[in-house]
Protein backbone atom coordinates (compact mmCIF):
# COMPACT_ATOMS: atom_id res chain seq x y z
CA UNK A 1 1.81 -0.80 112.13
CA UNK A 2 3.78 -2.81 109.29
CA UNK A 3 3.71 -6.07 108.43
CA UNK A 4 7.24 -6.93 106.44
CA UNK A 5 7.54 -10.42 104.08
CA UNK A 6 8.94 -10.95 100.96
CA UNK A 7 6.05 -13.55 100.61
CA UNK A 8 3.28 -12.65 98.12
CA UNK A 9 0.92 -15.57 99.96
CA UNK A 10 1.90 -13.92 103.64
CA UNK A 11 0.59 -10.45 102.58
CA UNK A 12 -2.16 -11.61 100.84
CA UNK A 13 -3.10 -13.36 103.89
CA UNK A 14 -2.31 -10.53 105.88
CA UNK A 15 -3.96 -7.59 103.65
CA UNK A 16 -7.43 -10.16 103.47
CA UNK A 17 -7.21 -10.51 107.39
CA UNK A 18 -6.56 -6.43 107.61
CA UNK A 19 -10.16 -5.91 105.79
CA UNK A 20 -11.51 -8.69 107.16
CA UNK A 21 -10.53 -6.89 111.32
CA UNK A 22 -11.10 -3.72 109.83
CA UNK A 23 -7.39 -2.91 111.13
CA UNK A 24 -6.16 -0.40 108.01
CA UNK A 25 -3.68 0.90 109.99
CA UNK A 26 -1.85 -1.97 109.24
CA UNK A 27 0.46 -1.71 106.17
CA UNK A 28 1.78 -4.66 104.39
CA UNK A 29 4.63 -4.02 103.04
CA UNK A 30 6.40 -6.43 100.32
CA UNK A 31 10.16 -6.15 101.26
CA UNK A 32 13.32 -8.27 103.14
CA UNK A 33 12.98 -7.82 106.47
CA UNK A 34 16.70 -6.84 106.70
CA UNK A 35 16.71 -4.43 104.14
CA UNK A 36 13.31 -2.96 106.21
CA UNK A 37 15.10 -2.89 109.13
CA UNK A 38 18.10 -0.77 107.80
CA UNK A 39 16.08 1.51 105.68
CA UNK A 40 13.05 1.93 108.65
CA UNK A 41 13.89 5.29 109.66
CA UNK A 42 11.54 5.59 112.44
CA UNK A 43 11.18 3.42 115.94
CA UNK A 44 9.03 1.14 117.00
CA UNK A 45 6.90 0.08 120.40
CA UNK A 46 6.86 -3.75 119.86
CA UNK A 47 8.80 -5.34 116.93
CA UNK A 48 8.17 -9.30 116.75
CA UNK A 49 10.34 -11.40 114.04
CA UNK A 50 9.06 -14.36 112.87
CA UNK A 51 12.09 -15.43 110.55
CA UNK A 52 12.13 -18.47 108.45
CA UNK A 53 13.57 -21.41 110.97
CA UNK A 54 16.50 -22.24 108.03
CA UNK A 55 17.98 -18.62 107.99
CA UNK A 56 21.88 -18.89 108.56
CA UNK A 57 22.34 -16.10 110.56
CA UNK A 58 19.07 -14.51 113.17
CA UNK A 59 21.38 -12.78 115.06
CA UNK A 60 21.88 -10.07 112.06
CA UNK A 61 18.58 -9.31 112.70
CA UNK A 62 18.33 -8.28 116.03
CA UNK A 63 21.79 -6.75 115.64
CA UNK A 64 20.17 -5.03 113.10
CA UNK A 65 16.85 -3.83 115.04
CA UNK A 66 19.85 -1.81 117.72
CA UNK A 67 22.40 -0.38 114.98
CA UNK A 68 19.35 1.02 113.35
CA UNK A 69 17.71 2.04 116.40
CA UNK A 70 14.40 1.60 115.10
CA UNK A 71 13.07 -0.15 118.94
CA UNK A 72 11.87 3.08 120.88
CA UNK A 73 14.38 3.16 124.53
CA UNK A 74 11.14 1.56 125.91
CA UNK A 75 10.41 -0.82 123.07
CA UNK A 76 10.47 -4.73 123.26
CA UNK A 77 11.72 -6.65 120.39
CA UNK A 78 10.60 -10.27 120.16
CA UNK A 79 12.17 -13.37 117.65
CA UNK A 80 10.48 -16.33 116.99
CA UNK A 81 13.11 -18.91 116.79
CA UNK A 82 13.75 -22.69 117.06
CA UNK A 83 14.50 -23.71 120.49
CA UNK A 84 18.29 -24.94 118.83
CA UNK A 85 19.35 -21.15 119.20
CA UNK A 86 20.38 -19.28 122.09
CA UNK A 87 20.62 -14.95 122.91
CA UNK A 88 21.66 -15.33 126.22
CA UNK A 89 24.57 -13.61 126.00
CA UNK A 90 23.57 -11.20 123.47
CA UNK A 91 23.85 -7.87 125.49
CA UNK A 92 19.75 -6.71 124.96
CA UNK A 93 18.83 -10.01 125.58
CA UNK A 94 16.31 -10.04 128.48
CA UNK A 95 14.43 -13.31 128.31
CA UNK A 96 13.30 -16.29 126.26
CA UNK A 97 10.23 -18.18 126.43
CA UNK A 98 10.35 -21.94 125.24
CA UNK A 99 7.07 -23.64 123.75
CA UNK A 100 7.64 -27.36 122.69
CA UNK A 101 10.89 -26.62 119.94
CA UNK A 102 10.18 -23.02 119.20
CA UNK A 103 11.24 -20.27 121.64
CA UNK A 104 10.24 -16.34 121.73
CA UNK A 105 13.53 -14.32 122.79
CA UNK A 106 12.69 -10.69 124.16
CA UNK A 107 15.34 -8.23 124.15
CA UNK A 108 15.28 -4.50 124.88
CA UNK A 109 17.91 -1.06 125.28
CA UNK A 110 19.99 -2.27 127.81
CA UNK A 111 18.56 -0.43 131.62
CA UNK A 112 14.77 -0.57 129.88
């Protein structure tokens, strides 16, 4: 498991939580998401994205996740988002979830 942010606070937070769950097999890893996602080179079960709300442009990420094919055929990738955005007619979208303004949009290979 990695955790990706560009954040020095967020992995702190994350590496302290690691210990504290006795989870090492969780990596932080201090690096753009996006450039994580292009230079991954191996796939993924679950993939959740929790982007910062003012990023211009989400949908390079999940682009991203397929033309890199780091989400196993199986895999479910999910983005946190604010409810102003919509994947519907992205072609992996498969669902979104919407709690009070933020949604959760799931998407997956196409025939998962």
């Amino acid at each position: 498991s990695i955790a990706v942010d560009t954040d020095a606070k967020s992995l702190n937070f994350i590496r302290q939580k690691t210990e504290e769950l006795k989870t090492p097999q969780l990596k932080p890893m201090r690096m753009d998401a996006l450039q994580y996602i292009r230079r991954a080179g191996t796939e993924f079960d679950i993939i959740f994205c929790d982007p910062p709300f003012d990023r211009e442009n989400i949908t390079e990420i999940v682009d991203a996740v397929f033309e890199n094919a780091i989400l196993k055929k199986d895999g479910l990738l999910i983005l946190e988002h604010e409810d102003i955005h919509s994947f519907e007619n992205h072609p992996n979208f498969a669902e979104d979830r919407k709690y009070g303004r933020v949604k959760f949009s799931f998407f997956e290979w196409p025939g998962a």
